[in-house]
Protein backbone atom coordinates (compact mmCIF):
# COMPACT_ATOMS: atom_id res chain seq x y z
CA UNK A 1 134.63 -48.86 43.77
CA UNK A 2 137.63 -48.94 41.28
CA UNK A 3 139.64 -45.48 40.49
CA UNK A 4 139.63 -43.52 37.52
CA UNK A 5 141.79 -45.18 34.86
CA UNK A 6 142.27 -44.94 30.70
CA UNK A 7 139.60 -46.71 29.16
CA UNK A 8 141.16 -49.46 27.34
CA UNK A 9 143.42 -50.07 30.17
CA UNK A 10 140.17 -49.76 32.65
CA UNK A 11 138.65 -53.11 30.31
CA UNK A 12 141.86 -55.08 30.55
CA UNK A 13 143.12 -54.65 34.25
CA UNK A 14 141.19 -52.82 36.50
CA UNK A 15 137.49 -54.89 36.02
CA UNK A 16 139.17 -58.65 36.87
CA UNK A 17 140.49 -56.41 40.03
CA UNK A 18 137.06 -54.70 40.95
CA UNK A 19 135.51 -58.05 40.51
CA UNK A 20 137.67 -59.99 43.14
CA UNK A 21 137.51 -57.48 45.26
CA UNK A 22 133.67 -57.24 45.33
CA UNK A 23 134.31 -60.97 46.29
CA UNK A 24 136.52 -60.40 48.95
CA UNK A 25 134.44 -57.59 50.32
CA UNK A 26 130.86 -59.47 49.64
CA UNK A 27 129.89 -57.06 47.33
CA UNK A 28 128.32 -54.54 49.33
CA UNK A 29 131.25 -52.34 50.46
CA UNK A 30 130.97 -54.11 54.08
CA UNK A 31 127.48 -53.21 54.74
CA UNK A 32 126.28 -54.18 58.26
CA UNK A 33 122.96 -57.09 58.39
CA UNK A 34 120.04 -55.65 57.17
CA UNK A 35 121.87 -52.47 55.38
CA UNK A 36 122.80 -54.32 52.47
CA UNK A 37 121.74 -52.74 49.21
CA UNK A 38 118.84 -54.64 47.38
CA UNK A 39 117.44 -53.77 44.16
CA UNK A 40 114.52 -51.32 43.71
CA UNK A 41 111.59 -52.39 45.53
CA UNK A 42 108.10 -52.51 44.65
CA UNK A 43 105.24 -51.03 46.43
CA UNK A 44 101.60 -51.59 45.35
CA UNK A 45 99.76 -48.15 45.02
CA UNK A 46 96.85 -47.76 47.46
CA UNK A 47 94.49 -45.67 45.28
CA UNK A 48 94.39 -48.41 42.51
CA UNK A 49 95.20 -51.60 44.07
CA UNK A 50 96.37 -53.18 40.98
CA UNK A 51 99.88 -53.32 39.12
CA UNK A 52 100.60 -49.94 39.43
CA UNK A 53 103.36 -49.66 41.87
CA UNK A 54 105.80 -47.32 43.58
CA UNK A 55 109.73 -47.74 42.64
CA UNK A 56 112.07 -47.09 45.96
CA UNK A 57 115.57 -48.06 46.29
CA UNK A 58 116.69 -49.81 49.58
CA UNK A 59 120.44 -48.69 48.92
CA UNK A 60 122.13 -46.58 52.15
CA UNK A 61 122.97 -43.01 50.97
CA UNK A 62 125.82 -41.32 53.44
CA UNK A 63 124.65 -38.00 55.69
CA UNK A 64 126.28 -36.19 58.61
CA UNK A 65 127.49 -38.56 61.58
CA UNK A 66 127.64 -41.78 59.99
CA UNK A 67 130.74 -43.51 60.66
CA UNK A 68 132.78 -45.57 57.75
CA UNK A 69 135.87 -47.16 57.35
CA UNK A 70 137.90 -46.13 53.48
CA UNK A 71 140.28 -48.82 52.21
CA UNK A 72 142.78 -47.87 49.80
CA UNK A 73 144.48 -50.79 47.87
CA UNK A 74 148.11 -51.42 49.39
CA UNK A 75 147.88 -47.73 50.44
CA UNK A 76 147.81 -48.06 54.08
CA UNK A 77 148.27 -44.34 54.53
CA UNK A 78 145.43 -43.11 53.35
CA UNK A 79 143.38 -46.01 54.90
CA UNK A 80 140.95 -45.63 58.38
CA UNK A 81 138.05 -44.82 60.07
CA UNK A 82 136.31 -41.68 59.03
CA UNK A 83 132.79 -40.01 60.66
CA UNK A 84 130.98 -37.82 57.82
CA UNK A 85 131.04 -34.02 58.97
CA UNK A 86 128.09 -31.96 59.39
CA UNK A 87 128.82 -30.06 56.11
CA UNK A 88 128.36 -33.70 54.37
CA UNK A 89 132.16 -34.50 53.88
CA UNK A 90 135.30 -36.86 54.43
CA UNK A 91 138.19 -35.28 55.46
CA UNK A 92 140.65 -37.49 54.09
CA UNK A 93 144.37 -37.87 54.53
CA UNK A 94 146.30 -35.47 51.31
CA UNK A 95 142.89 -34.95 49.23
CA UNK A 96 141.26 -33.32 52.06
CA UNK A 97 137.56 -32.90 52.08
CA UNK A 98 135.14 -34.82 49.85
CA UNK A 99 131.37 -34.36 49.77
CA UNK A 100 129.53 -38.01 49.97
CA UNK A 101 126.40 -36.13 51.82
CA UNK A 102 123.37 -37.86 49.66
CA UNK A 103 125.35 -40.66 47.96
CA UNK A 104 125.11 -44.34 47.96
CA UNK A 105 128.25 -46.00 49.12
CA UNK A 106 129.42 -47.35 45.59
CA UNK A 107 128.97 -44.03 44.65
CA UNK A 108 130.92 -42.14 47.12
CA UNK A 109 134.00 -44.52 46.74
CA UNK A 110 134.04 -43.54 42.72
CA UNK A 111 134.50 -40.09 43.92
CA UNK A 112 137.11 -40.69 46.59
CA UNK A 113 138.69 -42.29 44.15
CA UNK A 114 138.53 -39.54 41.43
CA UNK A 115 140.32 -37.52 43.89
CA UNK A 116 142.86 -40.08 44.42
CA UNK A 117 143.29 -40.86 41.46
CA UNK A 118 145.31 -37.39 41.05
CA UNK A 119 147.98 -38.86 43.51
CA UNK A 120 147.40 -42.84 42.61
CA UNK A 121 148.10 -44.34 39.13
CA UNK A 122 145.17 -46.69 39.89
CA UNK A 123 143.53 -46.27 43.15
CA UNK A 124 141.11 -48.85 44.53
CA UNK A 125 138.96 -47.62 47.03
CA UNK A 126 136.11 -49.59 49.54
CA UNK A 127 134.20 -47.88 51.34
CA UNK A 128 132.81 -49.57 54.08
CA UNK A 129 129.87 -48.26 56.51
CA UNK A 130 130.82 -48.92 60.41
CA UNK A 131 127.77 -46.99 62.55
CA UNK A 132 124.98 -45.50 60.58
CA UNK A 133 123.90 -42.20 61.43
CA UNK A 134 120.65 -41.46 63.83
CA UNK A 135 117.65 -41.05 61.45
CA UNK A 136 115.66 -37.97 61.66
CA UNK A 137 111.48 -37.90 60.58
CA UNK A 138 108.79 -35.84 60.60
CA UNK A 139 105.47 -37.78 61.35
CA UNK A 140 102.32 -35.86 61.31
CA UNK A 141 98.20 -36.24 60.39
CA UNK A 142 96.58 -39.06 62.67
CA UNK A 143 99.08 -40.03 65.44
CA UNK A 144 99.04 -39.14 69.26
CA UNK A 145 102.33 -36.63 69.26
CA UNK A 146 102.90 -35.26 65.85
CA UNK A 147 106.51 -33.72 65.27
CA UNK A 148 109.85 -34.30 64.74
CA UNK A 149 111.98 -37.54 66.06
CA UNK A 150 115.43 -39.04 65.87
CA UNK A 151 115.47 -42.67 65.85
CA UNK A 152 119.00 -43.82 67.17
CA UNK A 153 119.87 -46.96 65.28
CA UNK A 154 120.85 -49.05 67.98
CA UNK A 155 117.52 -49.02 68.74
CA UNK A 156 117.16 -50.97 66.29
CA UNK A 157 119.77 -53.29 65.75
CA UNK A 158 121.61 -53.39 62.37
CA UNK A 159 118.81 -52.62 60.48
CA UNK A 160 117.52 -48.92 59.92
CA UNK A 161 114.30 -48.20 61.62
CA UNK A 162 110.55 -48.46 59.67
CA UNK A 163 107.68 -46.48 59.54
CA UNK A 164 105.99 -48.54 62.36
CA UNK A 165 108.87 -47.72 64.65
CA UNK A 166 108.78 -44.15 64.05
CA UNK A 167 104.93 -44.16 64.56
CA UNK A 168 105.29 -45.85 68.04
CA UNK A 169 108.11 -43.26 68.67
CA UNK A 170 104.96 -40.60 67.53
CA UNK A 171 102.82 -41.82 70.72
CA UNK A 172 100.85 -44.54 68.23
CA UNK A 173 98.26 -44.17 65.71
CA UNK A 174 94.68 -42.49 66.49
CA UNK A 175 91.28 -44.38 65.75
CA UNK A 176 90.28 -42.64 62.42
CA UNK A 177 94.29 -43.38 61.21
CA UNK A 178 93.71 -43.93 57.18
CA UNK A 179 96.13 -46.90 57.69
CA UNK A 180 95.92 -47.86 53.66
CA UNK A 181 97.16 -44.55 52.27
CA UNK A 182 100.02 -43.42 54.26
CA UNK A 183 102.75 -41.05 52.29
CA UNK A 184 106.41 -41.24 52.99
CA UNK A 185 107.85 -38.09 51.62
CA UNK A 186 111.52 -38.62 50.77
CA UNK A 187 113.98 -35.88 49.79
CA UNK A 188 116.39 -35.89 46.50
CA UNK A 189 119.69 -34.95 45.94
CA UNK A 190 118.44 -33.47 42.60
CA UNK A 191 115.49 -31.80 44.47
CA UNK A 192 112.11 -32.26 45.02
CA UNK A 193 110.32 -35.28 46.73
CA UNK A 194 109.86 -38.63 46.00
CA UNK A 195 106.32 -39.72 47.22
CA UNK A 196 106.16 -43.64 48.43
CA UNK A 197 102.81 -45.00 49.74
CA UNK A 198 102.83 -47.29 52.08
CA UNK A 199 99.83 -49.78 52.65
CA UNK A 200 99.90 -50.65 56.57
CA UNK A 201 96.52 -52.28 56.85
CA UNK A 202 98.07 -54.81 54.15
CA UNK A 203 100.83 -55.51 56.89
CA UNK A 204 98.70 -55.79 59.51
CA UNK A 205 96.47 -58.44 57.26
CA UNK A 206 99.39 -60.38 56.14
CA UNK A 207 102.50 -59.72 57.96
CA UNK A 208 103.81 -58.65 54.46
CA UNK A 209 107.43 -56.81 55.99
CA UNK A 210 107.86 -55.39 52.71
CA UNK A 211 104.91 -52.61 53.59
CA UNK A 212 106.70 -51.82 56.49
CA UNK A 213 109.41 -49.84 54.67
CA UNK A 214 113.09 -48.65 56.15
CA UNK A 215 112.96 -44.88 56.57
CA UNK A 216 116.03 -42.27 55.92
CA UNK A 217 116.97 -38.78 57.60
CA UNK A 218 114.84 -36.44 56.51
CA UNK A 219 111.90 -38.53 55.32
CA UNK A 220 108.29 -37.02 56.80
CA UNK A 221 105.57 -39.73 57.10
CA UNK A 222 102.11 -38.30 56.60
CA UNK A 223 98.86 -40.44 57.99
CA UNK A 224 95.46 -39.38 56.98
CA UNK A 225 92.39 -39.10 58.28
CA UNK A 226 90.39 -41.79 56.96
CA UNK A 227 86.90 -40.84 55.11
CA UNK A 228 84.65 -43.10 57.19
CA UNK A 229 85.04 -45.48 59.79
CA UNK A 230 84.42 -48.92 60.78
CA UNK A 231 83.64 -50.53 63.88
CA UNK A 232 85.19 -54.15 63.16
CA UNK A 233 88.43 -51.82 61.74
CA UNK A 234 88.34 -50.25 65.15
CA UNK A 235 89.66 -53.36 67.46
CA UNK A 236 92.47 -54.49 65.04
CA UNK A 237 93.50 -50.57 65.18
CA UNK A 238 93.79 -50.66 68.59
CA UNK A 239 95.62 -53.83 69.20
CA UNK A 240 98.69 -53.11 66.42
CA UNK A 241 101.81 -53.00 67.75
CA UNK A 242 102.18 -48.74 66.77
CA UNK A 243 98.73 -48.03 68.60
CA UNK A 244 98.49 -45.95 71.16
CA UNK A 245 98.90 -46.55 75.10
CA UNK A 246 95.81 -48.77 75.63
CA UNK A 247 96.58 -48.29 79.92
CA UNK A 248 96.53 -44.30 79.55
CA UNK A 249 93.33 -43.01 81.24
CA UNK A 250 90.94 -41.17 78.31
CA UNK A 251 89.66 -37.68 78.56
CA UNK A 252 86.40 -37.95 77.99
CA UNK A 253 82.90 -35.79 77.36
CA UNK A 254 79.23 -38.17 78.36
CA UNK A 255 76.22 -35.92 77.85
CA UNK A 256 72.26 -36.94 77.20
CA UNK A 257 70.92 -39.39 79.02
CA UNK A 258 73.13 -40.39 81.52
CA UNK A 259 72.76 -39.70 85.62
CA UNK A 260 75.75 -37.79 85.75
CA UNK A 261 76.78 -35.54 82.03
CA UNK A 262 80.16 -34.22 82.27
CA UNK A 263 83.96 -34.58 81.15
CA UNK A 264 85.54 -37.63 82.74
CA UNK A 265 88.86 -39.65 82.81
CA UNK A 266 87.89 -43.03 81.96
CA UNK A 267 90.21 -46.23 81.79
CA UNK A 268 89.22 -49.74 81.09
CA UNK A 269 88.82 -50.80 84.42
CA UNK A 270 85.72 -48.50 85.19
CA UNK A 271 82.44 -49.06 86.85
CA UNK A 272 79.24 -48.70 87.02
CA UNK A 273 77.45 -47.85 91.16
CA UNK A 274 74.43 -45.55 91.77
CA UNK A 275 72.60 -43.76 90.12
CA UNK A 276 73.64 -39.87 90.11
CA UNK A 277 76.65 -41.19 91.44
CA UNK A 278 80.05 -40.85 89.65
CA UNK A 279 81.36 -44.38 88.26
CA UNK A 280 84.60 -46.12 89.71
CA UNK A 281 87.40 -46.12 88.22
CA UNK A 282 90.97 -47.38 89.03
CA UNK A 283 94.10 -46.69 87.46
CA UNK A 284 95.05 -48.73 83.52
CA UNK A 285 94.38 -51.89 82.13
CA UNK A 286 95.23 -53.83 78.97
CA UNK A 287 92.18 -53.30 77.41
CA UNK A 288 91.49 -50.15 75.79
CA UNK A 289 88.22 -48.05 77.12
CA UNK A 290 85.15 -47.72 75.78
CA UNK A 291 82.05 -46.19 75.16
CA UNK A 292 80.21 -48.65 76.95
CA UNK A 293 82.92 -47.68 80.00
CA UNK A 294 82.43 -44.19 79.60
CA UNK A 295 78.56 -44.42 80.07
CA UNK A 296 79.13 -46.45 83.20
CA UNK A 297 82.03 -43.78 84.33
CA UNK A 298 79.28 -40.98 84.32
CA UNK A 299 76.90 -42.91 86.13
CA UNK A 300 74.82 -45.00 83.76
CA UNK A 301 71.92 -44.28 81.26
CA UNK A 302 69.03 -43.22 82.15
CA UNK A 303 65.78 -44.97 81.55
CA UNK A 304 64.72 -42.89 78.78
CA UNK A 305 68.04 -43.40 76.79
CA UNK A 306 67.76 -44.10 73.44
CA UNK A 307 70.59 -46.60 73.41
CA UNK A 308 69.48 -47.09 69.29
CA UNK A 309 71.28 -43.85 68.12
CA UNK A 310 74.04 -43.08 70.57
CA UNK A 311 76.91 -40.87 68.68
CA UNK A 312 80.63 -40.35 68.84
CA UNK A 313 81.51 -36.71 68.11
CA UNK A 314 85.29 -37.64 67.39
CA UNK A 315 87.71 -34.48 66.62
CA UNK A 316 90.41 -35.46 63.80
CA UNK A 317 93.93 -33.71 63.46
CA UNK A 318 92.82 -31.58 60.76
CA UNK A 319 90.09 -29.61 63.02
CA UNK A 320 87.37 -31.35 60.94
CA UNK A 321 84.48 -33.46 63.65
CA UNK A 322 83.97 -36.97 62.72
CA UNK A 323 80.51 -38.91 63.84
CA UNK A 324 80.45 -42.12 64.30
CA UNK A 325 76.82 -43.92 65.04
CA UNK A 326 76.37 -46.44 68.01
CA UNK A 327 73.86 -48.92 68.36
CA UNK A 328 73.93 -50.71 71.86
CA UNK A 329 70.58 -52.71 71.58
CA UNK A 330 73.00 -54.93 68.71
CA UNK A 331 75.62 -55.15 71.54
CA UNK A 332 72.79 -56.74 74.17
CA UNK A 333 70.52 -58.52 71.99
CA UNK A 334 73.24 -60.13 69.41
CA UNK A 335 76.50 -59.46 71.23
CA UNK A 336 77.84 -57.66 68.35
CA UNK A 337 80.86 -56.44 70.18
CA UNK A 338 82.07 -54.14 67.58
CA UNK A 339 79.33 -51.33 68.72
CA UNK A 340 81.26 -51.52 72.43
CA UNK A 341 83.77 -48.41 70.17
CA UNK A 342 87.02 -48.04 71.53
CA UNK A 343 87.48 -44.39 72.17
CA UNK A 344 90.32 -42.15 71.91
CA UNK A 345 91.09 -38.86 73.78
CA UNK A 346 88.61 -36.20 73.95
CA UNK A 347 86.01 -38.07 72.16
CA UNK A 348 82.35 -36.83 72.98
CA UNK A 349 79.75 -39.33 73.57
CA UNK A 350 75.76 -38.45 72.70
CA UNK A 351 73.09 -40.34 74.22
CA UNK A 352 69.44 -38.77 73.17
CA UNK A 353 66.10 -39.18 74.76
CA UNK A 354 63.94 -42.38 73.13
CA UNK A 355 60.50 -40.57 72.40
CA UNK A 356 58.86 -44.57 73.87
CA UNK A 357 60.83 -47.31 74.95
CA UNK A 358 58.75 -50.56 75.07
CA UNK A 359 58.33 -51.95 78.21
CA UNK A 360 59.73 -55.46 77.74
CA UNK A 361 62.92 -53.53 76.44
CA UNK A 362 62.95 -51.27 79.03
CA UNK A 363 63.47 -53.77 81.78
CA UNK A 364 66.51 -55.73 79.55
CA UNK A 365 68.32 -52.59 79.36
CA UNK A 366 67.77 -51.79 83.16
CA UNK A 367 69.99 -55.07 83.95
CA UNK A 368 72.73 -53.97 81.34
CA UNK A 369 76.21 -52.88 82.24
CA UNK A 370 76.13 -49.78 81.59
CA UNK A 371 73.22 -49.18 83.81
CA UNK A 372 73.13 -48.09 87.37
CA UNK A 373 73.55 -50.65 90.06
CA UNK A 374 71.20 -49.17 91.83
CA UNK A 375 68.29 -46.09 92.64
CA UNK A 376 66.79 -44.09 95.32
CA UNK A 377 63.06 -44.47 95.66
CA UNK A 378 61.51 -42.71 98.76
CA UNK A 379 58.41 -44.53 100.02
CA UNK A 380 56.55 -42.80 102.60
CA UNK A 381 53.10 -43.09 104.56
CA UNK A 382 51.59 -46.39 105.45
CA UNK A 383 53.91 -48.99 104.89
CA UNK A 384 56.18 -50.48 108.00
CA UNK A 385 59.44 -49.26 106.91
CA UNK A 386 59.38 -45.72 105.40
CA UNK A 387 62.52 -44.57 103.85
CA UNK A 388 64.68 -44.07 100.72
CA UNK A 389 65.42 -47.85 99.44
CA UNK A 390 68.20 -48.79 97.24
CA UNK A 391 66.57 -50.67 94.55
CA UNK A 392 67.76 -51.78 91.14
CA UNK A 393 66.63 -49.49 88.14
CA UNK A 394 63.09 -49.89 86.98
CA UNK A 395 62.22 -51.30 89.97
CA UNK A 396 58.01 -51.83 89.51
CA UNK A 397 55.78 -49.86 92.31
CA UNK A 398 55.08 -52.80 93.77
CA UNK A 399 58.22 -53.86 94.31
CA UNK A 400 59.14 -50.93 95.75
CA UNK A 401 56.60 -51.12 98.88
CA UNK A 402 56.88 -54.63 98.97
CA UNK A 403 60.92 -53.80 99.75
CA UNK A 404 59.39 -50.82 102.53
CA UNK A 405 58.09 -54.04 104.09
CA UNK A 406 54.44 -53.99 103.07
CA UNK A 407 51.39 -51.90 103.55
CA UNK A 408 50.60 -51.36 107.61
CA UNK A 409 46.98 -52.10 108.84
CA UNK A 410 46.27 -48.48 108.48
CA UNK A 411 47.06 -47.97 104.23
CA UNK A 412 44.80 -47.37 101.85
CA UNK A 413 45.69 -50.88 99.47
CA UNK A 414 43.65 -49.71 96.49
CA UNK A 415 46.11 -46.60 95.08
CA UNK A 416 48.79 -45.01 95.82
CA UNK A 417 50.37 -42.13 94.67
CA UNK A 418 53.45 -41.23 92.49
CA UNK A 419 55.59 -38.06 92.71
CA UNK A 420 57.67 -37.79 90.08
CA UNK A 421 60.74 -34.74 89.13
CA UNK A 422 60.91 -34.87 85.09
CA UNK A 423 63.62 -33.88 83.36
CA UNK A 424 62.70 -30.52 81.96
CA UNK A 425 62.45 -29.44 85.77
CA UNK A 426 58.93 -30.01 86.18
CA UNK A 427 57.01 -32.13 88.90
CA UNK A 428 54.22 -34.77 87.88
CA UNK A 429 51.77 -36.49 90.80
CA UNK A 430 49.37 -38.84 90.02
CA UNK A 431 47.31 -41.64 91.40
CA UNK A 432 47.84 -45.58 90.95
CA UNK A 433 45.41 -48.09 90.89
CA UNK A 434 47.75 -50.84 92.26
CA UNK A 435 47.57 -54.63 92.29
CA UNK A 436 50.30 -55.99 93.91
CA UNK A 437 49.87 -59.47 91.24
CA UNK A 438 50.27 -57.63 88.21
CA UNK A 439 53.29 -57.39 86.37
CA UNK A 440 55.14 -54.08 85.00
CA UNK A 441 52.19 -51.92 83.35
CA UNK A 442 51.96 -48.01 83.08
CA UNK A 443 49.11 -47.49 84.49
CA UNK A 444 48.73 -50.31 87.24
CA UNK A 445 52.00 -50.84 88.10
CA UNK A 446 55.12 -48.58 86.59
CA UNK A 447 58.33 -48.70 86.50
CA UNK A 448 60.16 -46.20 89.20
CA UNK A 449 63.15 -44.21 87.77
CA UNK A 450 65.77 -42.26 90.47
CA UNK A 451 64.47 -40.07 93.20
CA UNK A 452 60.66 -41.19 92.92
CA UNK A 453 58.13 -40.63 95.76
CA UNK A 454 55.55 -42.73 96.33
CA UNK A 455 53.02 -42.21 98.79
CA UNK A 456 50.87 -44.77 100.78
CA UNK A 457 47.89 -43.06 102.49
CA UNK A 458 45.87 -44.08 105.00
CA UNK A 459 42.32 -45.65 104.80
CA UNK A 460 39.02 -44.38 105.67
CA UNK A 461 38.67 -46.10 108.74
CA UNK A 462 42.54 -44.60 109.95
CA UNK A 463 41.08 -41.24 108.55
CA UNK A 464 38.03 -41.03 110.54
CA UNK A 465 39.51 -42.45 113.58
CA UNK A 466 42.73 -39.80 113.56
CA UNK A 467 40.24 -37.23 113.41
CA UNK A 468 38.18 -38.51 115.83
CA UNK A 469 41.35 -38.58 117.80
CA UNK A 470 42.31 -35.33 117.19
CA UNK A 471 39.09 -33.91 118.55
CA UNK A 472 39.08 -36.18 121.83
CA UNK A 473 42.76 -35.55 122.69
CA UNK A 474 42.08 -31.93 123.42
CA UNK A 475 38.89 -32.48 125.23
CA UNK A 476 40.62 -35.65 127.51
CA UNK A 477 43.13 -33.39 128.24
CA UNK A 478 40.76 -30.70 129.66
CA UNK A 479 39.15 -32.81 131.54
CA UNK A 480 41.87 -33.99 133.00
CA UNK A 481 42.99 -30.47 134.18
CA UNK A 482 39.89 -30.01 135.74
CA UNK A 483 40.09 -32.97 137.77
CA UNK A 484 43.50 -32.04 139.09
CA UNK A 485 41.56 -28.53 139.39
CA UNK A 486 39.03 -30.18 141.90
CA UNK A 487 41.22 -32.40 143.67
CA UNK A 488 43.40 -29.30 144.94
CA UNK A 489 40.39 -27.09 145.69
CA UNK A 490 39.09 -29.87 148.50
């Protein structure tokens, strides 16, 4: 702040000066709220969690376009607003151009006043900073639109913008985001980088500010892919304030055991209907989707799902394929909620084929969510109302004619028999021995899955008398032509 003077007169005149006039300009060269130098600030170092930290100043250094004010003492002259150049100078009134690009503001005043001080016996210069320059970043690794941003700073107030702002600016952070080791590389004036690691999940725990650091032009931010991830982790990811878009629609892949396998768009507000029927879904929502939305998006699970070992093929910025394991049967029989994963775009969701599913099981996943509404069952033969029936999934046989309105005094009650298409293309008929009072059991009395057949034939009694029928109708009819025969020949 003060000039360049003789030494012994510097200690006898010029420090009582410098002193009031750090009083009378509150010390910080005129500093807007919130840009006020601090001293160096500690940051705890992510990798060992204990006291070794990270040294970063918080004091303003000058660049190209910021705007400040230089006070001479009783030199009015040479006093007035100034905007830094894009070569990183003042051009000042008789000393012409001085660089300041890279220095604090206490340090670009001592070299104003050098160069004053070959016109001034003892020139006092303040420098004071009016309109600080846009800040420039690079954020890359695990955000939604990696690349290059300015952050005006009335965006922000007074106060220079933070890593959290720039990540929102960066589309948000993605689900495998390593949230506890993010790098803020920071350029010197002497070259080479200074490396500050920032600990975000601590912020997000504690509301500690001091995580959330103040960035400068030309700083890159660098998030990581985080080695393994967690479920619980997940939902606190999605809800910070630098997430991403939680209404944007999802590109998304289902394939396994589901009616309908296939890329979809899925948003939270998606649902479930038929069974080889695509899912509904309508526009955002303020939740984010999920896996459990996804399923019901591409039509539900089928009955043979193994709902146990579901997996999340997840692609991370870095090319590599994260794979994240899903267990549903927690979600229904404990309501862990955490297994419901939030997804992100172009995630792939795996459902495999259970090898047996108990029975008892089988029916308590049949009235989950992420089932189908409904299937198609044809019944056909001897029961009063023949059709394809809507009914929900595994629907027991007897249900099933019992919903075709019953066996007609014609069907054979004993068995009946099952048509069945199988996965692997093939076609499977057999007979059931059915009681109509038994509950769900393989063999008496199975559960149907989409598109069955089942077939009521007739009885003995209907069998003999159709063919009995079949050989009287001709001969009636003859008969009948002969009598019409003799009745025109009288």
């Amino acid at each position: 702040m003060v000039g360049k003077v003789t030494e012994g007169y510097k200690k006898r005149l010029v420090q009582p000066v410098a002193s009031l006039t750090l009083m009378v300009f509150v010390t910080t060269y005129g500093l807007p709220p919130g840009l006020a130098q601090s001293p160096a600030k500690s940051v705890t170092s992510p990798e060992t969690n204990d006291s070794t930290t990270v040294q970063t100043s918080d004091a303003y250094t000058l660049g190209a376009g910021d705007r400040v004010r230089v006070d001479v003492f009783k030199v009015a002259r040479f006093s007035g607003e100034n905007q830094v150049l894009v070569d990183g100078t003042l051009n000042l009134p008789e000393i012409g151009n001085v660089s300041v690009e890279g220095l604090t503001l206490r340090e670009a005043s001592d070299a104003i006043s050098t160069q004053y001080s070959k016109l001034l016996k003892y020139p006092l210069v303040t420098l004071t900073l009016l309109a600080p320059r846009p800040v420039k970043v690079a954020v890359s690794g695990e955000v939604n639109r990696p690349g290059s941003y300015t952050i005006p700073t009335t965006d922000v107030g007074s106060q220079l913008p933070t890593v959290t702002r720039a990540l929102q600016l960066a589309g948000g952070i993605t689900q495998v985001a390593d949230l506890r080791n993010v790098e803020v590389r920071r350029p010197q004036r002497g070259g080479g980088d200074q490396v500050l690691r920032v600990n975000l999940w601590d912020f997000l725990q504690s509301g500690d500010q001091r995580r959330d650091i103040s960035l400068r032009s030309g700083d890159t931010i660098m998030i990581p892919t985080v080695k393994t991830t967690s479920l619980t982790e997940s939902v606190q990811l999605a809800s910070a304030s630098f997430a991403a878009d939680r209404s944007q629609p999802l590109n998304i892949a289902v394939v396994g055991e589901v009616y309908r396998p296939g890329p979809y768009t899925v948003s939270a507000t998606a649902r479930t209907g038929a069974a080889g029927e695509t899912g509904q879904t309508a526009g955002g929502g303020d939740r984010p989707p999920t896996i459990t939305r996804a399923i019901q998006v591409a039509g539900g699970i089928k009955p043979q799902a193994d709902i146990r070992k579901i997996q999340v093929r997840r692609m991370t910025r870095s090319g590599t394929e994260k794979i994240i394991d899903i267990d549903l049967w927690k979600l229904l029989q404990t309501g862990d909620i955490n297994q419901d994963l939030i997804l992100q775009d172009r995630d792939t969701v795996v459902i495999p084929m259970a090898k047996e599913i108990p029975t008892a099981e089988a029916m308590q996943i049949a009235a989950a969510s992420f089932s189908p509404d409904t299937i198609r069952v044809n019944v056909v033969g001897e029961v009063k109302q023949p059709g394809v029936l809507r009914v929900p999934p595994n629907t027991p046989l007897n249900q099933a004619i019992l919903a075709a309105g019953g066996f007609n005094v014609r069907a054979f009650k004993r068995s009946v028999e099952l048509v069945r298409l199988n996965s692997d293309g093939t076609v499977t008929r057999r007979s059931v021995r059915l009681d109509l009072d038994k509950g769900v059991d393989e063999d008496g009395n199975p559960s149907l899955r989409n598109d069955d057949i089942v077939i009521v034939n007739r009885s003995a009694l209907a069998t003999v008398s159709d063919n009995l029928n079949a050989v009287i109708t001709p001969i009636n009819s003859f008969l009948s032509i002969l009598s019409i025969y003799s009745i025109f020949r009288r």
